[in-house]
C-alpha atoms as a PDB file:
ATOM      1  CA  UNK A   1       1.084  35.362  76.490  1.00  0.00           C
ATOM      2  CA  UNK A   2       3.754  36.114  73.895  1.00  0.00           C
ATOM      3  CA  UNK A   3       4.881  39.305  72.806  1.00  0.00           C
ATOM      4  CA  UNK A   4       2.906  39.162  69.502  1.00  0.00           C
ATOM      5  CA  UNK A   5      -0.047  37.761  70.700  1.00  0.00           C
ATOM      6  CA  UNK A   6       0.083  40.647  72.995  1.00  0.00           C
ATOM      7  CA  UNK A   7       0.962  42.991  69.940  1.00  0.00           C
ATOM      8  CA  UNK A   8      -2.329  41.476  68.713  1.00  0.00           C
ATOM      9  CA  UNK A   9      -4.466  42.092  71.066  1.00  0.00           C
ATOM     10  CA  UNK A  10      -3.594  45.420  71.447  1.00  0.00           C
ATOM     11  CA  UNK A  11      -4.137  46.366  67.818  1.00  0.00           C
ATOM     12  CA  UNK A  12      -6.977  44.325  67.665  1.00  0.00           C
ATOM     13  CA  UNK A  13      -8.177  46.149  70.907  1.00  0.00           C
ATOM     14  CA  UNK A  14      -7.099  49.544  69.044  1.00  0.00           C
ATOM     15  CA  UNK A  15      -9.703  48.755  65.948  1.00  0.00           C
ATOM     16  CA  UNK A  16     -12.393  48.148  68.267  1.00  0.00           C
ATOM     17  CA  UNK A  17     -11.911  51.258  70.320  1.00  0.00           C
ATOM     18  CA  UNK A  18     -12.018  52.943  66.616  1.00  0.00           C
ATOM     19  CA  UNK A  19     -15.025  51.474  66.052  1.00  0.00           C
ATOM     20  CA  UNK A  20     -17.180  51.971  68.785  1.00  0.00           C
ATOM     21  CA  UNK A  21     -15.682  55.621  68.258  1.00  0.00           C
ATOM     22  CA  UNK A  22     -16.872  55.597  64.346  1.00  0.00           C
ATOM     23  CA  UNK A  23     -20.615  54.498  65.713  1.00  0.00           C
ATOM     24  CA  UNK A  24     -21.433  57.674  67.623  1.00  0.00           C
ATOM     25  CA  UNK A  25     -22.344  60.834  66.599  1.00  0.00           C
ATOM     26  CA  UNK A  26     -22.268  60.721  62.446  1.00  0.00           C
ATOM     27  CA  UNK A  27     -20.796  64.707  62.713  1.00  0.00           C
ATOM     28  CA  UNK A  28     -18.743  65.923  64.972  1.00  0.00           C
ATOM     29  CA  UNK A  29     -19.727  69.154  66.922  1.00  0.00           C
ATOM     30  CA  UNK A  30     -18.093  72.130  68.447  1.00  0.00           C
ATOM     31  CA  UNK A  31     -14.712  74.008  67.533  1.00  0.00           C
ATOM     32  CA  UNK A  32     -13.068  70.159  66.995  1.00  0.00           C
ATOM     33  CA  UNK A  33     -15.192  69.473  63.990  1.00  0.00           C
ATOM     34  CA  UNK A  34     -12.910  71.417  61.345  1.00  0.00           C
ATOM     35  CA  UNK A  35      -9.771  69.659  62.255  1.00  0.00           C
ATOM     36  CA  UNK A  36     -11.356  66.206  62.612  1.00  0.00           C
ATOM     37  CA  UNK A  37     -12.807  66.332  59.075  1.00  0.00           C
ATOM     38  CA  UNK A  38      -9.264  67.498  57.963  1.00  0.00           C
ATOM     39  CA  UNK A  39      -6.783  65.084  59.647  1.00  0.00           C
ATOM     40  CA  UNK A  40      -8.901  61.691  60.712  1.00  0.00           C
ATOM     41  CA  UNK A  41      -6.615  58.941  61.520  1.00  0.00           C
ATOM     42  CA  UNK A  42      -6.035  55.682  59.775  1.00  0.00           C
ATOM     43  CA  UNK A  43      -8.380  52.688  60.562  1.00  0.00           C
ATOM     44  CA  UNK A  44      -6.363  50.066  61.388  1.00  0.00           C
ATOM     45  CA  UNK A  45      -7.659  46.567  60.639  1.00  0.00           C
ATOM     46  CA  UNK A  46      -5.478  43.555  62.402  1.00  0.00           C
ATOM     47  CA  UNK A  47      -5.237  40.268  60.497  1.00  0.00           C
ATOM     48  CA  UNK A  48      -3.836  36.960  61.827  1.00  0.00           C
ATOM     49  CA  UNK A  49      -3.043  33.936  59.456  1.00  0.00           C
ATOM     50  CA  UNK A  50      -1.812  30.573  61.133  1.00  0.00           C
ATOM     51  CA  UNK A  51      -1.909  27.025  61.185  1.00  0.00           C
ATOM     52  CA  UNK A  52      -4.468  27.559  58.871  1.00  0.00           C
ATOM     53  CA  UNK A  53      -6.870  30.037  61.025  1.00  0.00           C
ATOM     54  CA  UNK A  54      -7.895  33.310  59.768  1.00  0.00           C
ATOM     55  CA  UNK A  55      -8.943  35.998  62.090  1.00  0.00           C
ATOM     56  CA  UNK A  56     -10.838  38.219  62.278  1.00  0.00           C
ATOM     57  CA  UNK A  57     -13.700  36.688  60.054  1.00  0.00           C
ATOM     58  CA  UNK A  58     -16.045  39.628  58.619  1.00  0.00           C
ATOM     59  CA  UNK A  59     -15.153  42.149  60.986  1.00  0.00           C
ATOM     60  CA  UNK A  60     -17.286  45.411  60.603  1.00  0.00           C
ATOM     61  CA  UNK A  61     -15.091  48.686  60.609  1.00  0.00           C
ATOM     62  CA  UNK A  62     -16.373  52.383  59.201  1.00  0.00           C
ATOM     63  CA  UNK A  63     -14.746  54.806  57.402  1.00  0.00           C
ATOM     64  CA  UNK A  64     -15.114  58.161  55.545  1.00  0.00           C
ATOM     65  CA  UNK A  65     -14.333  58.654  51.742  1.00  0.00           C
ATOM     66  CA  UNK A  66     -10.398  59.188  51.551  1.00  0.00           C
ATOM     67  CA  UNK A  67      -9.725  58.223  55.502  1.00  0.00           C
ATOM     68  CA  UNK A  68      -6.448  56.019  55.389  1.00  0.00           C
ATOM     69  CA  UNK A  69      -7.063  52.400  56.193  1.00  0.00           C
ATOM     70  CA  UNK A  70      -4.235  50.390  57.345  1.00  0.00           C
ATOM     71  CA  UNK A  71      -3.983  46.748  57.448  1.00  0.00           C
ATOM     72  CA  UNK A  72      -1.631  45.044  59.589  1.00  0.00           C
ATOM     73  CA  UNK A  73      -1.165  41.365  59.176  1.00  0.00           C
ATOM     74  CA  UNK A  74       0.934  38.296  60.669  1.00  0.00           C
ATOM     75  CA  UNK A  75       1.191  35.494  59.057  1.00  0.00           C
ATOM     76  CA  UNK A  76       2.836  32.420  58.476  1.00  0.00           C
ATOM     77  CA  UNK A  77       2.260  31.960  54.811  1.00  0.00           C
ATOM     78  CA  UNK A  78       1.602  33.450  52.022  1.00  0.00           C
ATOM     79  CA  UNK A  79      -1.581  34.668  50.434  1.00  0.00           C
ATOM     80  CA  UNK A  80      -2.984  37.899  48.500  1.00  0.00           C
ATOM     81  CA  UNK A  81      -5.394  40.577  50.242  1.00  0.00           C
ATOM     82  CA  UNK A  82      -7.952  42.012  48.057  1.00  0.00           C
ATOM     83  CA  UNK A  83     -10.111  45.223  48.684  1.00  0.00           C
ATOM     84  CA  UNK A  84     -12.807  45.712  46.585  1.00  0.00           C
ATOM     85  CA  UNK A  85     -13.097  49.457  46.572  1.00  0.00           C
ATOM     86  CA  UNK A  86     -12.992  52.172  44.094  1.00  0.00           C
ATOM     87  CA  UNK A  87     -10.087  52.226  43.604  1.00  0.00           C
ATOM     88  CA  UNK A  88      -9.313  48.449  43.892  1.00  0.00           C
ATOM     89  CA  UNK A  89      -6.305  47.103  45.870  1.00  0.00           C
ATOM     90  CA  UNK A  90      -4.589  44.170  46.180  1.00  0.00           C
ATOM     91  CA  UNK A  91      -1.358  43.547  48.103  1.00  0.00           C
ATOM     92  CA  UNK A  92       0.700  40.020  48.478  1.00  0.00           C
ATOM     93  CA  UNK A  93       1.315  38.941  52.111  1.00  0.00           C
ATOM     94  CA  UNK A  94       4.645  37.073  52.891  1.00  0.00           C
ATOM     95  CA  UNK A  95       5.059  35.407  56.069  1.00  0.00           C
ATOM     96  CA  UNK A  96       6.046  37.480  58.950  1.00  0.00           C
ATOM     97  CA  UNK A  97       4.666  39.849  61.361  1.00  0.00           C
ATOM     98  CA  UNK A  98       3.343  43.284  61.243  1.00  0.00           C
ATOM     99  CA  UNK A  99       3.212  43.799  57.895  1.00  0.00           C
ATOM    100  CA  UNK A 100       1.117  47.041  56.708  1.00  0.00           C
ATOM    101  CA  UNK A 101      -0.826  47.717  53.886  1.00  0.00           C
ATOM    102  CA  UNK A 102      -2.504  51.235  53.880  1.00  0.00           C
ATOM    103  CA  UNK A 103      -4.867  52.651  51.472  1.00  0.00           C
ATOM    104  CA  UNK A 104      -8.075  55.359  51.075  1.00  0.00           C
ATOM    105  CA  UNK A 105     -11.322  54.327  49.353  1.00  0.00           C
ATOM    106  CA  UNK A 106     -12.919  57.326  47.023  1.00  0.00           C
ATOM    107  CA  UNK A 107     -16.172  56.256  46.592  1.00  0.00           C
ATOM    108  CA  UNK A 108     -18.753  55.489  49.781  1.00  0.00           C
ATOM    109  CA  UNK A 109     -20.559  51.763  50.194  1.00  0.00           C
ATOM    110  CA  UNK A 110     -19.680  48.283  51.556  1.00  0.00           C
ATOM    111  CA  UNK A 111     -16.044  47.474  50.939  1.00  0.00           C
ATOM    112  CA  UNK A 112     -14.565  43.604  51.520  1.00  0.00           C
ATOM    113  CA  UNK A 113     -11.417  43.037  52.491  1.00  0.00           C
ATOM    114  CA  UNK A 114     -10.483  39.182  51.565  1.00  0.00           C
ATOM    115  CA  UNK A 115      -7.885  36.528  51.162  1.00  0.00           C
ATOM    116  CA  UNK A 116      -7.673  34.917  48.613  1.00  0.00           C
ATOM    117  CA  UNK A 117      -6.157  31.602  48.992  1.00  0.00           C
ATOM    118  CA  UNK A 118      -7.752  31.128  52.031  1.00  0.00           C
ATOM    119  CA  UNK A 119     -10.800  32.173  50.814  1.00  0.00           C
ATOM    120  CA  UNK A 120     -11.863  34.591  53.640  1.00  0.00           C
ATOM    121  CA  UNK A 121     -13.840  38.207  54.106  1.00  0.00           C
ATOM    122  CA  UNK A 122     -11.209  39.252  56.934  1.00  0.00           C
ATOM    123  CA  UNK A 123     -13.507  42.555  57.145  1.00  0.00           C
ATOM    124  CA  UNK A 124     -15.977  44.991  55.811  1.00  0.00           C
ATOM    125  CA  UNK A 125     -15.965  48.627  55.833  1.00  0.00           C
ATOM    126  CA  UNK A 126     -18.939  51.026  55.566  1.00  0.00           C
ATOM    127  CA  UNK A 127     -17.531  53.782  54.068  1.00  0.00           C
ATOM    128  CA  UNK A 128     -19.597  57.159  54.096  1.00  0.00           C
ATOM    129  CA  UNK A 129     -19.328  60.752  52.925  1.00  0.00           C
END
């Protein structure tokens, strides 16, 4: 396995972990619960673009109003990645590896996160209160 396939998998690994995380208990409890509400980490959605393959394809993720999302992306050519939030966000992608794209949402609901020249919902977020 290469190194970035294995850089991949880990992130991709990494944004599942967050999810199953994100599906538990809706509140935290206990002493934590002040300093999770104030300092959550960034979601981090992996994207992979090559030989004409997108993945992931409609990935689920959640997220809370004003949590940083990060996207990280390889690919080997160029496209544009939309979120359609409140506020909206788009952000061109140049070939490479690992490059990031981070960004809050301000307003809970269903949030897409697609390519447009290939034409793909890489993800959607539920973002809540």
């Amino acid at each position: 396995m290469s190194s970035v396939s294995r850089v991949c998998a880990a992130v991709l690994f990494a944004g599942l972990l967050t999810v199953g995380c994100a599906s538990g208990d809706p509140e935290p409890s206990g002493a934590d619960s002040a300093g999770a509400s104030q300092s959550a980490e960034a979601v981090l959605v992996p994207v992979r673009i090559a030989g004409g393959v997108v993945t992931p394809t409609d990935a689920r993720f959640e997220a809370r109003v004003g949590q940083p999302i990060e996207v990280i992306v390889d690919s080997d050519v160029d496209d544009e990645l939309h979120v359609h939030a409140e506020p909206d966000h788009s952000f061109a992608i140049t070939p490479g590896t690992g490059e990031r794209f981070r960004f809050t949402v301000d307003v809970p609901g269903r949030v897409e996160i697609e390519l447009h020249r290939a034409d793909r919902t890489v993800a959607t977020l539920l973002v809540r209160e």
